[in-house]
PDB file of N, CA and C in Angstrom:
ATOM      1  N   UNK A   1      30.760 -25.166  23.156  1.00  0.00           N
ATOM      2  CA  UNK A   1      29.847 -25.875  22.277  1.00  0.00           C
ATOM      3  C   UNK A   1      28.435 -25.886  22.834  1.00  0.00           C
ATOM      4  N   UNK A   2      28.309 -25.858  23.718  1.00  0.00           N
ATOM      5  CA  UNK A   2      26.964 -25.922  24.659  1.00  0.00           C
ATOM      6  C   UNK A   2      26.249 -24.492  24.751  1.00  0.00           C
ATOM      7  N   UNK A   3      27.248 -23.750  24.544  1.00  0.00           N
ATOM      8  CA  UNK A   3      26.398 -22.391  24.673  1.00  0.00           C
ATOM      9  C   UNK A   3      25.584 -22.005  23.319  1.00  0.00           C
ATOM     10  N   UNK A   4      26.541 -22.158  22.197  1.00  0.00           N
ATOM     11  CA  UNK A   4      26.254 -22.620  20.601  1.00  0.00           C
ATOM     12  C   UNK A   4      24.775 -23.350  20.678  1.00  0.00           C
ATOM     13  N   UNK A   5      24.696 -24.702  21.088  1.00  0.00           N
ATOM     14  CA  UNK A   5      23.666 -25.326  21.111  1.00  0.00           C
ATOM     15  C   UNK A   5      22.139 -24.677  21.878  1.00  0.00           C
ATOM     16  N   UNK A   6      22.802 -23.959  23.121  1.00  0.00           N
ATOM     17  CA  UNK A   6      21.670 -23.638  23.690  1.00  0.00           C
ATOM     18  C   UNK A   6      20.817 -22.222  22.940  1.00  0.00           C
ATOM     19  N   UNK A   7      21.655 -21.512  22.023  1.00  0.00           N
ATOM     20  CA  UNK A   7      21.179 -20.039  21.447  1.00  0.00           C
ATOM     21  C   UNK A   7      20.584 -20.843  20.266  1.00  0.00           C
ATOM     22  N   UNK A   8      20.657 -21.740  19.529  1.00  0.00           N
ATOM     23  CA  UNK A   8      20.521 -22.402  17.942  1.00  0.00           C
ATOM     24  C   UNK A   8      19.037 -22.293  17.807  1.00  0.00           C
ATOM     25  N   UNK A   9      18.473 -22.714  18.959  1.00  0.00           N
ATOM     26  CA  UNK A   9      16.666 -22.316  18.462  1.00  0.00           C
ATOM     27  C   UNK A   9      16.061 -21.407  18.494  1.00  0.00           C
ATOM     28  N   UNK A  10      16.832 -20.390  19.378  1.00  0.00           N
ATOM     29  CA  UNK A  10      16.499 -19.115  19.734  1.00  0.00           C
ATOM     30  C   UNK A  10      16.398 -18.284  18.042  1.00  0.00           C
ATOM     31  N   UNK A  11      17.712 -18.488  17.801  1.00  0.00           N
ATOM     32  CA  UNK A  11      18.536 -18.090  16.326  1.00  0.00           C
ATOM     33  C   UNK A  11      17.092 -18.328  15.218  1.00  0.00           C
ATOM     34  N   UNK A  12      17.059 -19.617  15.363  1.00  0.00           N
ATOM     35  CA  UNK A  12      16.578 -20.116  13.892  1.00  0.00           C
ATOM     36  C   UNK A  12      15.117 -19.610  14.443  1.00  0.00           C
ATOM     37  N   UNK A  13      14.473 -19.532  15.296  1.00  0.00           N
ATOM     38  CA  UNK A  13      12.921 -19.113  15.566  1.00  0.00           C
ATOM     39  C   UNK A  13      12.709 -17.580  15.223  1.00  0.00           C
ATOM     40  N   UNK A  14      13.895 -17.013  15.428  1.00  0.00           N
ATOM     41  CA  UNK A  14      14.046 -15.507  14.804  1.00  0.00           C
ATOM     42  C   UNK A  14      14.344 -15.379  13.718  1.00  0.00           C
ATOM     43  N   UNK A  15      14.981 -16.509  12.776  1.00  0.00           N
ATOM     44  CA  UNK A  15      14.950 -16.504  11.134  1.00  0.00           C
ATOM     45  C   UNK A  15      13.919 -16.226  10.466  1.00  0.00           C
ATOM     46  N   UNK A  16      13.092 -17.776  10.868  1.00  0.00           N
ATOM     47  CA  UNK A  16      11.559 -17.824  10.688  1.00  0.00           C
ATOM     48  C   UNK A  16      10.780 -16.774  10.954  1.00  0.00           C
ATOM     49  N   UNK A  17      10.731 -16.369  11.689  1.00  0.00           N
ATOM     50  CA  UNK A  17       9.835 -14.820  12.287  1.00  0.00           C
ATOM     51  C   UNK A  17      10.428 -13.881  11.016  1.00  0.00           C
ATOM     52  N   UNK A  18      11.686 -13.646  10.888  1.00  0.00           N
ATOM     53  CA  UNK A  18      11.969 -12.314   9.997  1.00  0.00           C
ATOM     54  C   UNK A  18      11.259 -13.016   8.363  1.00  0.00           C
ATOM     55  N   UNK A  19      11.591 -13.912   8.058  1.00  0.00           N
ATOM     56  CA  UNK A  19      10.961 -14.315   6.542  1.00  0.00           C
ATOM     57  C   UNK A  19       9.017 -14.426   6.993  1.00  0.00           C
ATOM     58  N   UNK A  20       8.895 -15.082   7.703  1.00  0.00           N
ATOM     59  CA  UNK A  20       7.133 -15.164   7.387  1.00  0.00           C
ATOM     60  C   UNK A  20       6.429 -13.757   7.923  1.00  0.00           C
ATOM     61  N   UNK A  21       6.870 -13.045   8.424  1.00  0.00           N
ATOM     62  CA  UNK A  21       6.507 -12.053   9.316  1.00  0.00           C
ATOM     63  C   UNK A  21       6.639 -10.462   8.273  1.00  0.00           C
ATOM     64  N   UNK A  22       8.049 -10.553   8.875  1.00  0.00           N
ATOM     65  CA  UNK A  22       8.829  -9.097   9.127  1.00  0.00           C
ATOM     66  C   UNK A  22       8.728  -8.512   7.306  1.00  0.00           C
ATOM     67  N   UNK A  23       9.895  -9.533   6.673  1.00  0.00           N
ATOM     68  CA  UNK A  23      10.002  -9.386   5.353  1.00  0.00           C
ATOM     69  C   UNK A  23       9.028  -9.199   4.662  1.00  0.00           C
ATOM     70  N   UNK A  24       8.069  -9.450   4.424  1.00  0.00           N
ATOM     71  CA  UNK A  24       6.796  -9.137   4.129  1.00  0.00           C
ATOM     72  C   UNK A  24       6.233  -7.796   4.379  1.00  0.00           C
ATOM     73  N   UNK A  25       6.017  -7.883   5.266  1.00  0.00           N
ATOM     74  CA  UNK A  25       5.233  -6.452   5.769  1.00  0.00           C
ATOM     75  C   UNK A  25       6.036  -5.235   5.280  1.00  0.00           C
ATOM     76  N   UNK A  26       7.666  -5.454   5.374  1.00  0.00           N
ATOM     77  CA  UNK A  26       8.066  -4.440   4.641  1.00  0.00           C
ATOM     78  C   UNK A  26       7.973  -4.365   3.216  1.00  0.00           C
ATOM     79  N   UNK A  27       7.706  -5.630   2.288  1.00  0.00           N
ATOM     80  CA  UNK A  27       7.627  -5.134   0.847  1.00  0.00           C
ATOM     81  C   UNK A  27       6.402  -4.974   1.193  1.00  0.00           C
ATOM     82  N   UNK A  28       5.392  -4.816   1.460  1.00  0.00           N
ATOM     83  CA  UNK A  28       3.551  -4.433   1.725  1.00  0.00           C
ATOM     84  C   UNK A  28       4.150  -3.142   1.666  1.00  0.00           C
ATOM     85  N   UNK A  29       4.759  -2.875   2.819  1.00  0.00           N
ATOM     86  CA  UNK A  29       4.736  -1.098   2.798  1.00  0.00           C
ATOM     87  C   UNK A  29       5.496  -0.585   2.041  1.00  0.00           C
ATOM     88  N   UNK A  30       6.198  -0.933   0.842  1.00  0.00           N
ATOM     89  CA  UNK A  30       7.441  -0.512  -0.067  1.00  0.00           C
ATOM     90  C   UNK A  30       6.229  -0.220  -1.201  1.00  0.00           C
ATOM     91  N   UNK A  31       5.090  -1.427  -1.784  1.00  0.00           N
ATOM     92  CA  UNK A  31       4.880  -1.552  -2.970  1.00  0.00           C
ATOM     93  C   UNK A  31       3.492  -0.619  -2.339  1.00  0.00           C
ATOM     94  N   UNK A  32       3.268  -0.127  -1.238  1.00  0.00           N
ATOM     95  CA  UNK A  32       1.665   1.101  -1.029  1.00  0.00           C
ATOM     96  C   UNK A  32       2.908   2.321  -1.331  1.00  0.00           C
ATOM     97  N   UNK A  33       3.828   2.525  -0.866  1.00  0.00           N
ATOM     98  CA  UNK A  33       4.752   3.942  -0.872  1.00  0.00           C
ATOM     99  C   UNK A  33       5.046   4.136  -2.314  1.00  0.00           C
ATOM    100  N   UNK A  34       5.296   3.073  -3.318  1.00  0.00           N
ATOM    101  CA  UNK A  34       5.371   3.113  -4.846  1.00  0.00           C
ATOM    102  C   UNK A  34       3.904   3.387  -5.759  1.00  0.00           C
ATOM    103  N   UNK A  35       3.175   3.000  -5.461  1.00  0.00           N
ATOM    104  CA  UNK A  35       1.585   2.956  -5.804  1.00  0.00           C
ATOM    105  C   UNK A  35       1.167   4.338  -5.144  1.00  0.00           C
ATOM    106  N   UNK A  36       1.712   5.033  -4.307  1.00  0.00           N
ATOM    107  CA  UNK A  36       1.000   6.447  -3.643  1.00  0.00           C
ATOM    108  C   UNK A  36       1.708   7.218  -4.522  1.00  0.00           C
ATOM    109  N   UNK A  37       2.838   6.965  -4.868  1.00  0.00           N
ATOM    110  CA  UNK A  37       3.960   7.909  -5.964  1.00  0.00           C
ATOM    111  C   UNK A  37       3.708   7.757  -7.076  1.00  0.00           C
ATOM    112  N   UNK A  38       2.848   7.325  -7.447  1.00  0.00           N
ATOM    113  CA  UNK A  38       2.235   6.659  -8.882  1.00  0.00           C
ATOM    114  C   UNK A  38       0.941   7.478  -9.345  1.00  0.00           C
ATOM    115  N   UNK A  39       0.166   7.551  -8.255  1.00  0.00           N
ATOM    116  CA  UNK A  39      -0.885   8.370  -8.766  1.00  0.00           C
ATOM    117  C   UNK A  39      -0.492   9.405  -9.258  1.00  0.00           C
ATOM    118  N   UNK A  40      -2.134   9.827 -10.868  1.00  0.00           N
ATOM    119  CA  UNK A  40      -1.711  10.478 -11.088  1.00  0.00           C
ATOM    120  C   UNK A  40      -2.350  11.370 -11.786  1.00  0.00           C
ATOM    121  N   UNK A  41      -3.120  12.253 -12.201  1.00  0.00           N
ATOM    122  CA  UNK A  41      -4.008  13.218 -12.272  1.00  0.00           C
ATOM    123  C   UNK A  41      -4.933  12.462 -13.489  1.00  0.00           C
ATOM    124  N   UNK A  42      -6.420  12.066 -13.092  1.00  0.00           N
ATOM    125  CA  UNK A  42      -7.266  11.190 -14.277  1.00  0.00           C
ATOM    126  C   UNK A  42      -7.473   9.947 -13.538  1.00  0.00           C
ATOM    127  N   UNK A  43      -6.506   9.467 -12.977  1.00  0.00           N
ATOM    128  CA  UNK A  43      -6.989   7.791 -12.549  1.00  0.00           C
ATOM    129  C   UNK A  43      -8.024   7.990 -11.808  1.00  0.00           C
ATOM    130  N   UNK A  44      -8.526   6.564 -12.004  1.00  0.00           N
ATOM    131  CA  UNK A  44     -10.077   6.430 -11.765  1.00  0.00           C
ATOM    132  C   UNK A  44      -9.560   5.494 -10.192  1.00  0.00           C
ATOM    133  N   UNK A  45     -10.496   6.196  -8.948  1.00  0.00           N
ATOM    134  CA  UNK A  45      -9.291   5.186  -7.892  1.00  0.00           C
ATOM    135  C   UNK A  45     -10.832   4.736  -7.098  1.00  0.00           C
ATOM    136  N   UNK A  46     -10.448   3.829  -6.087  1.00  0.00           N
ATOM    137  CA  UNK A  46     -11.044   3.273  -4.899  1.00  0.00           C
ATOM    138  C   UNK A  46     -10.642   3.982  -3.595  1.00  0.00           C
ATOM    139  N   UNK A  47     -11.130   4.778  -2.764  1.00  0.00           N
ATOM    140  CA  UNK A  47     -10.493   4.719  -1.200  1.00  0.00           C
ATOM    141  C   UNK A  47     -11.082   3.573  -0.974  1.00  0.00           C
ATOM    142  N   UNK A  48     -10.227   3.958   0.217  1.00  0.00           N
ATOM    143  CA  UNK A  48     -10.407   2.610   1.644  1.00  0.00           C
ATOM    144  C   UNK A  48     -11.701   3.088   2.178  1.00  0.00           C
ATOM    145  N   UNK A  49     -12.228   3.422   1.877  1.00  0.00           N
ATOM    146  CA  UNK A  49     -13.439   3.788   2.623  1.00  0.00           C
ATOM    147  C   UNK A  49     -14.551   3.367   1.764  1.00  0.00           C
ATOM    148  N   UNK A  50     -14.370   3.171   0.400  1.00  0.00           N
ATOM    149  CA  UNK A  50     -15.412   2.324  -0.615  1.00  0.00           C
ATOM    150  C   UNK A  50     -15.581   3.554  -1.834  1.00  0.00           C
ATOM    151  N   UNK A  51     -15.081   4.827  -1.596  1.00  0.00           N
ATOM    152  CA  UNK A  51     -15.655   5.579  -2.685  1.00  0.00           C
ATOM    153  C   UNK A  51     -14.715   6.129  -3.667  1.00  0.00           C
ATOM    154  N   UNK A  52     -15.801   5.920  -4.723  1.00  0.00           N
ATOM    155  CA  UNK A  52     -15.156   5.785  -6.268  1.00  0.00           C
ATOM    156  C   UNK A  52     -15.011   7.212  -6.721  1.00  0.00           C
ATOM    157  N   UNK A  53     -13.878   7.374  -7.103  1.00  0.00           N
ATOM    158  CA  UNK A  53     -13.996   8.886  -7.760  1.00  0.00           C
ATOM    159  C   UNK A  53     -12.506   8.793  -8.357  1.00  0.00           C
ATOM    160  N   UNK A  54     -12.444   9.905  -9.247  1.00  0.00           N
ATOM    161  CA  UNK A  54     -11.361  10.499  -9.931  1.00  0.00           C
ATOM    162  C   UNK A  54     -10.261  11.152  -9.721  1.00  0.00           C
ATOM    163  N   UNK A  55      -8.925  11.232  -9.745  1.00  0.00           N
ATOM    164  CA  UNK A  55      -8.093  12.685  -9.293  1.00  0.00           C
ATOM    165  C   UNK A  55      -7.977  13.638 -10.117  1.00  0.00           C
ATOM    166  N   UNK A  56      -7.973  14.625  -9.271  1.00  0.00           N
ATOM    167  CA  UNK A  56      -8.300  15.948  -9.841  1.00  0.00           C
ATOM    168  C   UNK A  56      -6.882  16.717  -9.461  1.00  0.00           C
ATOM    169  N   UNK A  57      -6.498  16.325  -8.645  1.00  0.00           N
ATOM    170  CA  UNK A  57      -5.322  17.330  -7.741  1.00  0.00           C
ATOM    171  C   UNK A  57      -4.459  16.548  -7.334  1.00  0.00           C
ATOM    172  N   UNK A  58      -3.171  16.817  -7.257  1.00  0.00           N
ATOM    173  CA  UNK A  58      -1.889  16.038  -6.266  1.00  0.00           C
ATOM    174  C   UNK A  58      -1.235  17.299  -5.995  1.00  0.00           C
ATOM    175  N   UNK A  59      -1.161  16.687  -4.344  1.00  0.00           N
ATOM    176  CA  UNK A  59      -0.371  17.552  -3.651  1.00  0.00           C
ATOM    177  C   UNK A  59       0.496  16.822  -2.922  1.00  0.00           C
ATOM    178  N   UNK A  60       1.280  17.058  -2.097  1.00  0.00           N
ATOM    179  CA  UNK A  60       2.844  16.449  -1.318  1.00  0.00           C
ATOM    180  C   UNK A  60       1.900  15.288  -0.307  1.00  0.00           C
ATOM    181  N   UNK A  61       1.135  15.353   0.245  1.00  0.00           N
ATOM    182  CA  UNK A  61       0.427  14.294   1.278  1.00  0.00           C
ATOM    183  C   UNK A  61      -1.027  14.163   0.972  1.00  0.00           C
ATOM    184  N   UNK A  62      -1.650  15.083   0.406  1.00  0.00           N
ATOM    185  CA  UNK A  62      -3.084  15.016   0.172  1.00  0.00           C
ATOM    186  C   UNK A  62      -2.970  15.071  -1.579  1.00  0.00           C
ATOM    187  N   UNK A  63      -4.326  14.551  -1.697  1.00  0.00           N
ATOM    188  CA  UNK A  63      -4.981  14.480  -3.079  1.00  0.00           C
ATOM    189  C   UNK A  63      -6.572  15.205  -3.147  1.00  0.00           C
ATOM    190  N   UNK A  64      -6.675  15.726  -4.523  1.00  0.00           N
ATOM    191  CA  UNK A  64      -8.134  16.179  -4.544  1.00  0.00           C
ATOM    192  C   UNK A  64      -9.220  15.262  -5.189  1.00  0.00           C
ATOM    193  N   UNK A  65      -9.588  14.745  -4.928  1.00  0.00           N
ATOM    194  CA  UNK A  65     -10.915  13.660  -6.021  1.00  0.00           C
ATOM    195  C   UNK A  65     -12.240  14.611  -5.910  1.00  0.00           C
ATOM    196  N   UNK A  66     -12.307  13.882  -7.255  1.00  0.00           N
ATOM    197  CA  UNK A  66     -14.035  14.185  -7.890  1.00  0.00           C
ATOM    198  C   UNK A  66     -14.917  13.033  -8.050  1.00  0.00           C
ATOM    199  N   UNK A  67     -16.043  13.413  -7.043  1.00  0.00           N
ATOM    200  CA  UNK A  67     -16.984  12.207  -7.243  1.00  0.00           C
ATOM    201  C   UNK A  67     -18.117  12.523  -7.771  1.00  0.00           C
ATOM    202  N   UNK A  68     -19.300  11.787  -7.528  1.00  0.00           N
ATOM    203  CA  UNK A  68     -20.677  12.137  -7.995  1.00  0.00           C
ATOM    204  C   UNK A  68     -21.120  13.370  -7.252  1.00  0.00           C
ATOM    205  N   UNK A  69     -20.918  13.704  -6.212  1.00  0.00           N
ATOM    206  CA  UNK A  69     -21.257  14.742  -5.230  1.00  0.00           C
ATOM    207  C   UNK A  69     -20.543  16.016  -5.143  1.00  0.00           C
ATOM    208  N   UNK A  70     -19.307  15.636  -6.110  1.00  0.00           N
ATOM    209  CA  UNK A  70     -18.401  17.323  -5.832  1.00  0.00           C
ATOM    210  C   UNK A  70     -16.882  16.814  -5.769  1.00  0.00           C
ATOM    211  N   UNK A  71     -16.007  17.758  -5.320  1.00  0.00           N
ATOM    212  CA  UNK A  71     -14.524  17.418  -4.908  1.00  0.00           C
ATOM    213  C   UNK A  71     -14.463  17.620  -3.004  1.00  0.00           C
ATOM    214  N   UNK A  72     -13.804  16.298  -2.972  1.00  0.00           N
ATOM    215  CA  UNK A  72     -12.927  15.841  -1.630  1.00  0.00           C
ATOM    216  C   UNK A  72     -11.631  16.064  -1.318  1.00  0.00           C
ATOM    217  N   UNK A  73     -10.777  16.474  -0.315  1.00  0.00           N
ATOM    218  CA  UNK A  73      -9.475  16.592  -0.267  1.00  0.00           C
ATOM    219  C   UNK A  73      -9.267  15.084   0.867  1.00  0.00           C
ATOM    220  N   UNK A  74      -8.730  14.419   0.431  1.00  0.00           N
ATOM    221  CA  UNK A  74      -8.525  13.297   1.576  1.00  0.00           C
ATOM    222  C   UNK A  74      -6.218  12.969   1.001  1.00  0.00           C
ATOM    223  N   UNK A  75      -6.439  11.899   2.025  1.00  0.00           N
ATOM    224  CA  UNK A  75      -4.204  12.226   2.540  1.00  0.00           C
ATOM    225  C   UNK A  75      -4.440  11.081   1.216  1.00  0.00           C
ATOM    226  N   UNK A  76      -2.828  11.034   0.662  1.00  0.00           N
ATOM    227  CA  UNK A  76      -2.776   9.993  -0.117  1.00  0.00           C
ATOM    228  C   UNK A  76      -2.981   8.415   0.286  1.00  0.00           C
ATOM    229  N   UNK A  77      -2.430   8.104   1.337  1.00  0.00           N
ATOM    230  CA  UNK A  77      -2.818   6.670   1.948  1.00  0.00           C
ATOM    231  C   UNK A  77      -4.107   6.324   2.112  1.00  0.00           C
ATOM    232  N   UNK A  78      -4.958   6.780   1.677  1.00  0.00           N
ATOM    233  CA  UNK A  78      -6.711   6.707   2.097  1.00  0.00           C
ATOM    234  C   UNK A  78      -7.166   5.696   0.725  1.00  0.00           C
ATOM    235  N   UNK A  79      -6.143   6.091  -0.503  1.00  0.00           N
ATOM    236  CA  UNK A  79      -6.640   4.777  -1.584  1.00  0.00           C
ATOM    237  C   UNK A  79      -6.131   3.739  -1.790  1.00  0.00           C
ATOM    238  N   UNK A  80      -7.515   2.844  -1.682  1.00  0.00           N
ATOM    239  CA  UNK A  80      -7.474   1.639  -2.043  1.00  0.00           C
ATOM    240  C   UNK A  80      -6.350   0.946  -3.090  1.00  0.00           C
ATOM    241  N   UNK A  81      -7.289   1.367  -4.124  1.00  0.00           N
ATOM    242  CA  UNK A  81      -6.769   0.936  -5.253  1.00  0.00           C
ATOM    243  C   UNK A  81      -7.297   1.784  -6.562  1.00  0.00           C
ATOM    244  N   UNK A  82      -6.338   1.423  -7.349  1.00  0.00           N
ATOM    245  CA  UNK A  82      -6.735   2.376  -8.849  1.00  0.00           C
ATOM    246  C   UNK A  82      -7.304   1.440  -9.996  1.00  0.00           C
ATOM    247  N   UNK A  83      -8.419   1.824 -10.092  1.00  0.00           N
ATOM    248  CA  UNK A  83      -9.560   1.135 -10.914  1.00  0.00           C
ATOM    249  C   UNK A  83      -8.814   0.790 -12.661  1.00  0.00           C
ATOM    250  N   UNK A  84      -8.494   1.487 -13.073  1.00  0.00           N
ATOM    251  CA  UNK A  84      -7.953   1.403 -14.437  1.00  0.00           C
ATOM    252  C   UNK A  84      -6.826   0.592 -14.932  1.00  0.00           C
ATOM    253  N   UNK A  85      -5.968   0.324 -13.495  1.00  0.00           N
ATOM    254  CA  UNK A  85      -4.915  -1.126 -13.112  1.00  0.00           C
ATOM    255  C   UNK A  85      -5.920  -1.819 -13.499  1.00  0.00           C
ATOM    256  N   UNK A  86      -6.774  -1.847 -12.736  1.00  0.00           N
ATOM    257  CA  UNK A  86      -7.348  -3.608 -12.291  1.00  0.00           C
ATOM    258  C   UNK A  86      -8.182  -3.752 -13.398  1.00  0.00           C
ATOM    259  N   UNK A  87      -8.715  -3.098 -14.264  1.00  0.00           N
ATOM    260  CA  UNK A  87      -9.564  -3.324 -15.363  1.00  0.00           C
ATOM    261  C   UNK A  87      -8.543  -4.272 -16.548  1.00  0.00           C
ATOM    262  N   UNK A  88      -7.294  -3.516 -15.901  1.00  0.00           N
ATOM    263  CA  UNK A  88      -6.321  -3.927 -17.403  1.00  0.00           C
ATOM    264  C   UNK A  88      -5.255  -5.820 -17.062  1.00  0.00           C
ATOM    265  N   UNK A  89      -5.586  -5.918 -15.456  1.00  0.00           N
ATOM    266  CA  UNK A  89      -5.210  -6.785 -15.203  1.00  0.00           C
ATOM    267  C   UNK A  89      -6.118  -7.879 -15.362  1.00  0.00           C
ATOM    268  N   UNK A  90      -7.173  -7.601 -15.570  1.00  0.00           N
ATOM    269  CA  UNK A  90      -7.993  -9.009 -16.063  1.00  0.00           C
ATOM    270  C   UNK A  90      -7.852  -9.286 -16.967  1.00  0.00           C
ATOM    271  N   UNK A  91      -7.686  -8.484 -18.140  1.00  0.00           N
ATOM    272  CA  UNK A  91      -7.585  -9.002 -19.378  1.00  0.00           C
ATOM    273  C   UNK A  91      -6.659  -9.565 -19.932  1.00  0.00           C
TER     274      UNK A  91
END
């Protein structure tokens, strides 16, 4: 019974850690891996880097965008977000 007692906070401090922590971070990285599989030739997107442009191209890890300046090849994880979501989520 004592050994029971002595692991019980250990236990439950590692519960806590997997729900506020762990669990999370994996749906974060579930719902960017669904949203990278989503793009899709026309969306109007954001990189992470601030610049706005169009897709032009999909390929297996990289994408092609068109901006004001020409076409970019950058990896799929580089966007932000897709502008034409978020226009439709305000309304």
């Amino acid at each position: 019974m004592e050994n029971i007692q002595q692991f019980l906070p250990l236990v439950l401090m590692f519960g806590v850690l997997y729900f506020l922590m762990i669990r999370p971070q994996q749906k974060r990285v579930k719902n960017e891996k669904q949203f990278e599989a989503a793009l899709k030739v026309g969306d109007k997107i954001v990189t992470k880097s601030g610049i706005h442009a169009r897709v032009s191209e999909l390929n297996e890890n990289t994408i092609i965008i068109e901006t004001m300046s020409g076409k970019l090849k950058i990896e799929r994880n580089a966007v932000s977000i897709e502008l034409s979501k978020k226009v439709n989520e305000k309304k």
